[in-house]
Protein backbone atom coordinates (compact mmCIF):
# COMPACT_ATOMS: atom_id res chain seq x y z
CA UNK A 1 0.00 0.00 0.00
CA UNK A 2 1.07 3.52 -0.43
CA UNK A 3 -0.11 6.08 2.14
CA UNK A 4 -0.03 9.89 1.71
CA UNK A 5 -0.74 13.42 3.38
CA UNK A 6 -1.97 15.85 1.58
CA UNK A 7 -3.70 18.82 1.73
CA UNK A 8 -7.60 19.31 0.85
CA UNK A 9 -9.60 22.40 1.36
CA UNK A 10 -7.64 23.80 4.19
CA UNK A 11 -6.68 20.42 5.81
CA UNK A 12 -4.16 18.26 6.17
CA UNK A 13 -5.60 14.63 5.66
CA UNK A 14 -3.98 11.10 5.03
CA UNK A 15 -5.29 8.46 2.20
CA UNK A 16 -4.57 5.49 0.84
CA UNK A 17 -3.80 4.88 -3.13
CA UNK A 18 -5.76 2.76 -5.45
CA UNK A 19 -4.50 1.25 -8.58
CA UNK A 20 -6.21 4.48 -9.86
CA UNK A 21 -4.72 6.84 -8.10
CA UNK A 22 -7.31 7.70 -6.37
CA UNK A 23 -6.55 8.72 -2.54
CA UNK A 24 -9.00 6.86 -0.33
CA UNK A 25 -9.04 9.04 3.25
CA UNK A 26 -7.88 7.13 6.34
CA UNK A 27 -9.49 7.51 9.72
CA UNK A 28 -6.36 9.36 11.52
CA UNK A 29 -5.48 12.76 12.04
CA UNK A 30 -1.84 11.95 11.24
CA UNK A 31 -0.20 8.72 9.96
CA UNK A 32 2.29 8.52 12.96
CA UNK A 33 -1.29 7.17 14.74
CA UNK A 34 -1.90 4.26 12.46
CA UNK A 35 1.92 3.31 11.81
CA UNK A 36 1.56 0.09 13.91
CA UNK A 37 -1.51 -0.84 12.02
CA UNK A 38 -1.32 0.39 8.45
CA UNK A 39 -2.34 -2.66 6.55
CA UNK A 40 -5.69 -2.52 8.69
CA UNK A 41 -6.30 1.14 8.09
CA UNK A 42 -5.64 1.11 4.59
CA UNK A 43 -8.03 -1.89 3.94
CA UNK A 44 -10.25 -0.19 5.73
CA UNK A 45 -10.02 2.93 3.88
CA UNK A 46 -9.73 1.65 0.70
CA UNK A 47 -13.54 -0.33 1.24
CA UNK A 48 -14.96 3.14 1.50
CA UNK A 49 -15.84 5.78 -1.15
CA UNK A 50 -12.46 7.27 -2.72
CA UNK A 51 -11.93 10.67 -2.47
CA UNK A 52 -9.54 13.03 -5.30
CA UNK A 53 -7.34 11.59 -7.22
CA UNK A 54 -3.79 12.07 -6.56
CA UNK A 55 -2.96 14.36 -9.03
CA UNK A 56 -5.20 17.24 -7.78
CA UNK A 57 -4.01 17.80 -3.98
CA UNK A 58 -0.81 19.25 -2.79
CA UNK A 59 0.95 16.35 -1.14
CA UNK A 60 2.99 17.04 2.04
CA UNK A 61 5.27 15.15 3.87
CA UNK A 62 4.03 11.55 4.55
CA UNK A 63 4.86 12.57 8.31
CA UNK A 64 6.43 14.63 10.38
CA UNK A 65 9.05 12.67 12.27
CA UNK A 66 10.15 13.24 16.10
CA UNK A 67 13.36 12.11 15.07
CA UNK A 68 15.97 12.04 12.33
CA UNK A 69 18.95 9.50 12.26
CA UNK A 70 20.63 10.09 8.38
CA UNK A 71 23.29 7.05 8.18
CA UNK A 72 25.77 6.87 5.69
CA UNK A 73 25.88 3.04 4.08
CA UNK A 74 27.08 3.00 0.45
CA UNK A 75 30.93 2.30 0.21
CA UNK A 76 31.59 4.20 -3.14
CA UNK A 77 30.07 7.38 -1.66
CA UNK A 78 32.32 7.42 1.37
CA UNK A 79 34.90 7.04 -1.31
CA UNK A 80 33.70 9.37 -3.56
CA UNK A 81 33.46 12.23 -0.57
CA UNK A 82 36.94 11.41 0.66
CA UNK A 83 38.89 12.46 -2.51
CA UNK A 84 40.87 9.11 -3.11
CA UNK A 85 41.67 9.21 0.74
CA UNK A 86 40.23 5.80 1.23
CA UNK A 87 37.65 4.63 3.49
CA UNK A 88 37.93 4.54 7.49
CA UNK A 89 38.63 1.75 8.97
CA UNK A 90 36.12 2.58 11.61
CA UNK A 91 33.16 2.75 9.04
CA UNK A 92 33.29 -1.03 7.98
CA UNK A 93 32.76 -1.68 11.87
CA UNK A 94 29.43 0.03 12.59
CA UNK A 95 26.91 1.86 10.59
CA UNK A 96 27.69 5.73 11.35
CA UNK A 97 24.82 8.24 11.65
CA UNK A 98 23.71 12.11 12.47
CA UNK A 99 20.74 13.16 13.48
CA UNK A 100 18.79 15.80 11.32
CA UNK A 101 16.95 18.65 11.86
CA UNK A 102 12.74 17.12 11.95
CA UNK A 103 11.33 20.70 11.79
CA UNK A 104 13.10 21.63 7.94
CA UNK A 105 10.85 18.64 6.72
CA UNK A 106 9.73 19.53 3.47
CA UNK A 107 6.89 18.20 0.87
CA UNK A 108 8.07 16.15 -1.97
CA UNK A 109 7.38 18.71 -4.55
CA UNK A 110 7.94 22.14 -1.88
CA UNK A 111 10.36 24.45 -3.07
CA UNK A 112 13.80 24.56 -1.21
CA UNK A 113 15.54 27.54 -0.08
CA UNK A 114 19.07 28.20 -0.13
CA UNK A 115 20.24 27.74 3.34
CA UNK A 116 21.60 31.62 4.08
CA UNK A 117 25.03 31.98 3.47
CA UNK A 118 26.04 28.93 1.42
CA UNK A 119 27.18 29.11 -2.33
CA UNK A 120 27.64 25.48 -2.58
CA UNK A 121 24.36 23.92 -2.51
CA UNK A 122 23.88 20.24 -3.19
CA UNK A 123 21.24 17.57 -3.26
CA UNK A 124 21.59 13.88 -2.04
CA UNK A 125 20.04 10.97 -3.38
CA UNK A 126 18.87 8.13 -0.57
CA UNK A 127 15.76 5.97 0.47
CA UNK A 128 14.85 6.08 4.36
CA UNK A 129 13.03 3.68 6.55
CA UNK A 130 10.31 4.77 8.85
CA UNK A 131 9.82 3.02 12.27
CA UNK A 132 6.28 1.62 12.90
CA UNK A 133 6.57 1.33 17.03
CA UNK A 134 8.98 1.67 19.93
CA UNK A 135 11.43 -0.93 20.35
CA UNK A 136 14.74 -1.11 22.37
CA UNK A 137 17.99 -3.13 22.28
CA UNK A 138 16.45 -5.06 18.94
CA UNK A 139 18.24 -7.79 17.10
CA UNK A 140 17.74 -7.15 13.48
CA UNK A 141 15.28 -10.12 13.11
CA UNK A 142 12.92 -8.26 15.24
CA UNK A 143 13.52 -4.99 13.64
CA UNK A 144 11.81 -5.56 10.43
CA UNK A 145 8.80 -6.08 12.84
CA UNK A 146 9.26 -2.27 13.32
CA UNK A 147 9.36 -0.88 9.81
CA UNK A 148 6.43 0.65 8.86
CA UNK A 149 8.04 1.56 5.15
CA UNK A 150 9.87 3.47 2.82
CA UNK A 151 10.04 6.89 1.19
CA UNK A 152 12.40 8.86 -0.61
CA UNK A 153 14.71 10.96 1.16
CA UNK A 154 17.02 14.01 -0.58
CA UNK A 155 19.12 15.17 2.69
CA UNK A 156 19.83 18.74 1.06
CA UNK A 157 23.14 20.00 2.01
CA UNK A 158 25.57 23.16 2.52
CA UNK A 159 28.29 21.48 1.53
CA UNK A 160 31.16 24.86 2.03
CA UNK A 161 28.73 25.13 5.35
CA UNK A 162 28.97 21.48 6.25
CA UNK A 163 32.84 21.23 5.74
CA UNK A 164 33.92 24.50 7.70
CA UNK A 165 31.69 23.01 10.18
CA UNK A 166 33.27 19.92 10.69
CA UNK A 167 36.85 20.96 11.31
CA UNK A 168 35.63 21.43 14.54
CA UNK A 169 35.42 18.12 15.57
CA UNK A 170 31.21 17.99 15.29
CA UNK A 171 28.67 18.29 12.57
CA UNK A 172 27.27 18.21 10.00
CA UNK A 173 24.69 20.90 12.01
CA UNK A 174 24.27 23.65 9.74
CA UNK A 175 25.03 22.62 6.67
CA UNK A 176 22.52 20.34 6.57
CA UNK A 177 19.62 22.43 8.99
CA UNK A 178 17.60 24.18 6.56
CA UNK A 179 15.62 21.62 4.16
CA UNK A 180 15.38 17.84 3.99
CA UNK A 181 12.42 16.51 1.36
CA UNK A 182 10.26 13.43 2.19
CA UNK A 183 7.90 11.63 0.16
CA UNK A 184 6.00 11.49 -2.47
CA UNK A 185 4.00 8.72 -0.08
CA UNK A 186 5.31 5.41 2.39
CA UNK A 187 4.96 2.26 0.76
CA UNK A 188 4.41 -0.76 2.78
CA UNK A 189 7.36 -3.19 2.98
CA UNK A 190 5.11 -6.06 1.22
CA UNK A 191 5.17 -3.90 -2.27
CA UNK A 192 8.73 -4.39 -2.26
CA UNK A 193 9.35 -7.93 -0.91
CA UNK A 194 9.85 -8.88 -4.85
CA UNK A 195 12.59 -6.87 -4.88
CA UNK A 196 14.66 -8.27 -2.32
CA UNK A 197 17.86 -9.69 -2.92
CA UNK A 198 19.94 -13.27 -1.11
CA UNK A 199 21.29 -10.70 1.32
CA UNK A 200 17.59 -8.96 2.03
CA UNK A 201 18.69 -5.68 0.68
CA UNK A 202 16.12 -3.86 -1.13
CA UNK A 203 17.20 -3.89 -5.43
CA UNK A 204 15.70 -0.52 -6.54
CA UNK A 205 16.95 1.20 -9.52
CA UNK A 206 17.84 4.71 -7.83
CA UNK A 207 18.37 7.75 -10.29
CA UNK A 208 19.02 11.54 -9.89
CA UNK A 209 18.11 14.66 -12.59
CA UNK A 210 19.54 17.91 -12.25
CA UNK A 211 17.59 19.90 -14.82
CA UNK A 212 16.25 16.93 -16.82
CA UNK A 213 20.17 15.64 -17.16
CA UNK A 214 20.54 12.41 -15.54
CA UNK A 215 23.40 13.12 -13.00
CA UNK A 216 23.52 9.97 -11.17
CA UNK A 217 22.15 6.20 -10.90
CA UNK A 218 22.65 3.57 -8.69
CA UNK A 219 20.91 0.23 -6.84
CA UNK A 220 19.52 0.71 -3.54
CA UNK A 221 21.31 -2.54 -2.71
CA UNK A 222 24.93 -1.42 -2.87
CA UNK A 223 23.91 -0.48 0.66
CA UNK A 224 26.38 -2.53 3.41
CA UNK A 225 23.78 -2.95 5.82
CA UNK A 226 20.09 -3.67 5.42
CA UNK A 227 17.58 -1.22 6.73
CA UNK A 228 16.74 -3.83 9.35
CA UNK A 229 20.32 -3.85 10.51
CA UNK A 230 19.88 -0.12 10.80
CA UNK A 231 16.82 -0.01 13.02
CA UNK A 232 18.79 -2.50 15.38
CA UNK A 233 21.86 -0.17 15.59
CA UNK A 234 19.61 3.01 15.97
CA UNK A 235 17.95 1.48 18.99
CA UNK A 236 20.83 -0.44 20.44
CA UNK A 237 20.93 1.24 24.38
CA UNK A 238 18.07 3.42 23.38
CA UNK A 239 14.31 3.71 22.37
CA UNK A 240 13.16 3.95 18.31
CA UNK A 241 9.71 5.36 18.34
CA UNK A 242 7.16 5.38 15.72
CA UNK A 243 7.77 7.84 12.89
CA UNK A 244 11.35 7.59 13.23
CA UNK A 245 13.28 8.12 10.11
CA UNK A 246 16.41 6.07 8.97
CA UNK A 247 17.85 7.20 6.16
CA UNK A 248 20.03 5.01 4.24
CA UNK A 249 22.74 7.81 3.45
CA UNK A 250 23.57 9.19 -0.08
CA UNK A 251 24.02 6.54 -2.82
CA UNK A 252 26.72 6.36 -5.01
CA UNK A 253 28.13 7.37 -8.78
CA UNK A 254 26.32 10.43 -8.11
CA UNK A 255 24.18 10.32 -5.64
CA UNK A 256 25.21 13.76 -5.10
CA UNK A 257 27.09 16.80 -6.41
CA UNK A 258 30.01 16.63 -4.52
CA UNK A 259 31.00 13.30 -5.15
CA UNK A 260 31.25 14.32 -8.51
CA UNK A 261 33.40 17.44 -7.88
CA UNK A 262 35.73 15.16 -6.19
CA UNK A 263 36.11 12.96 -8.59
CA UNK A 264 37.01 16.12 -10.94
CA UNK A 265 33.56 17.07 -12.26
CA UNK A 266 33.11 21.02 -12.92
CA UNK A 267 29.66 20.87 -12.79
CA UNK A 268 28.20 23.61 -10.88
CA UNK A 269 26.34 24.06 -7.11
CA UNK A 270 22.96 24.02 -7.36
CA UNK A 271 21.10 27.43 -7.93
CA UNK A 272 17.79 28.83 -7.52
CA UNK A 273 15.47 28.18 -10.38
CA UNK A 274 17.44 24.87 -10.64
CA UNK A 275 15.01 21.81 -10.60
CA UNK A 276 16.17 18.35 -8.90
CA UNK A 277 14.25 15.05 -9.99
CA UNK A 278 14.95 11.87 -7.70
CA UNK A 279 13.34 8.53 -8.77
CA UNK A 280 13.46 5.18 -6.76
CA UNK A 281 12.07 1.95 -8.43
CA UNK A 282 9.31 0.94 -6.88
CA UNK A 283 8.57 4.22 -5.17
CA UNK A 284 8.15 7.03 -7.15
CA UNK A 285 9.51 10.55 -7.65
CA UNK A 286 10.65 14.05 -6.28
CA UNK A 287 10.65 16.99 -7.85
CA UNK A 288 11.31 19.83 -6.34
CA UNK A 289 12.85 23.31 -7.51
CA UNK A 290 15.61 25.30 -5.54
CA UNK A 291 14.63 28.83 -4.38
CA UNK A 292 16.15 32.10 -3.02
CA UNK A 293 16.61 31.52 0.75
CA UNK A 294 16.93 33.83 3.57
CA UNK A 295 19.55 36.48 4.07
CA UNK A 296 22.74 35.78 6.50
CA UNK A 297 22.60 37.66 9.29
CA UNK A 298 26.57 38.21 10.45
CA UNK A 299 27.39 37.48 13.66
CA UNK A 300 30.82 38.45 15.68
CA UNK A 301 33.95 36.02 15.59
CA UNK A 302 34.68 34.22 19.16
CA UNK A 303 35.32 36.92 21.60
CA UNK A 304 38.59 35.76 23.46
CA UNK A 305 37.29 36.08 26.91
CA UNK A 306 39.74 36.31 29.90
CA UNK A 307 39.67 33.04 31.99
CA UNK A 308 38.50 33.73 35.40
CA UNK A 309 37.77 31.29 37.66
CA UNK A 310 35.10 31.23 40.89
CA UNK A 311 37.07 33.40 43.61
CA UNK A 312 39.48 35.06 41.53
């Protein structure tokens, strides 16, 4: 099943596609509250009387999620980012994540802003995973009892933000605060079970436009852990809650713009009026056009403060 929010005279509602593409409206005020049970509230929905058809609404985010985690799985993009440095050692042991910002949540066809300040703006191709109910300390076999299903995920970035950023020692914060799209809907894990691979990782055909010019293509299953092995690390010593996102981290051969620039491509940041297309097999699309964002306020360099100390 595919389940969306959209808006409809004012509100914000949540259906259920038919074949037709007609949205069918579910009985929730927000899908986070039918997560757990989505094959029942679809089924449900879809017995009654269809309402518009897809086409003719302004779809929003499929949710708005209380939490973030934005992992970074495929091997050539780690490669690709490093500049022929090589991949860490300490990434094969673990899968690494940061945690986004959940109120820059975007529609899948919204319009993004330049975040203020930044004159290298990128895009970045991935798939996440969105958690159906809490769970703690799970094994992997009992986290794909907690994945409600996937959407596409474009984790917009700052990149000259991002990497002044991290030479600190902590980020990416504001590089990557002002926009992250969702959507265009969550399919249910059972429309993709075909698609699974020996290894259970999900074979979708993943492909990026900048300006109708493909820019980049990959498989969803050149990931090195499964989404289920994700959910496990996420909530190992902790709590995942539903409406959780996971996403699976950029893809690679151009997943993004900066792996091509440092692999020796000239192509150039993204501007406003520029138009991004990402497409996931089995999925769908987003489409979404890059804006003017907000002006950058300056602020005042560290002030070198005298160290006092209590009773001095």
């Amino acid at each position: 099943m595919r389940f969306a929010t959209y808006a409809e005279r004012g509100r914000e509602r949540v259906g259920v596609l038919d074949d037709a593409e007609l949205l069918h409206p579910v009985d929730a005020a927000s899908l986070i509250e039918v997560l757990d049970e989505l094959p029942a509230a679809g089924a449900a929905a879809l017995d009654g009387p269809p309402g518009p058809p897809v086409s003719a609404v302004r779809l929003l985010p499929p949710l708005r999620p209380p939490s973030i985690r934005d992992f970074v799985t495929f091997e050539e993009h780690v490669e690709g980012m490093r500049g022929g440095d090589g991949v860490p050692g300490q990434w094969y042991t673990a899968p690494t994540f940061y945690f986004g910002n959940p109120h820059s949540v975007l529609g899948p066809h919204a319009n993004v802003p330049m975040p203020p300040g930044t004159e290298r703006f990128d895009f970045e191709l991935e798939v996440a995973a969105v958690v159906a109910r809490a769970g703690r300390d799970l094994t992997p076999e009992q986290a794909g009892t907690h994945i409600a299903g996937y959407t596409i995920f474009n984790d917009w970035s700052a990149r000259d933000l991002q990497a002044a950023e991290m030479t600190v020692g902590l980020g990416p914060c504001k590089g990557k605060d002002t926009a992250l799209s969702l959507g265009p809907w969550l399919v249910t894990p059972d429309e993709l079970a075909g698609h699974r691979d020996a290894d259970g990782l999900l074979r979708l055909a993943l492909t990026a436009e900048v300006n109708g010019e493909v820019v980049g293509s990959d498989l969803l299953s050149n990931m090195s852990w499964t989404f289920e092995e994700l959910v496990a690390y996420a909530s190992r010593g902790t709590e995942v809650r539903p409406g959780d996102v996971l996403g699976s981290g950029t893809c690679g051969n151009g997943g993004c713009l900066a792996e091509l620039w440092n692999r020796g491509s000239d192509r150039p940041p993204l501007r406003p009026g520029d138009t991004v297309r990402l497409t996931v097999e089995g999925i769908g699309e987003l489409s979404t056009t890059v804006v003017a964002g907000a002006v950058s306020h300056p602020l005042p360099a560290a002030r070198r403060r005298p160290r006092h100390r209590p009773g001095g």
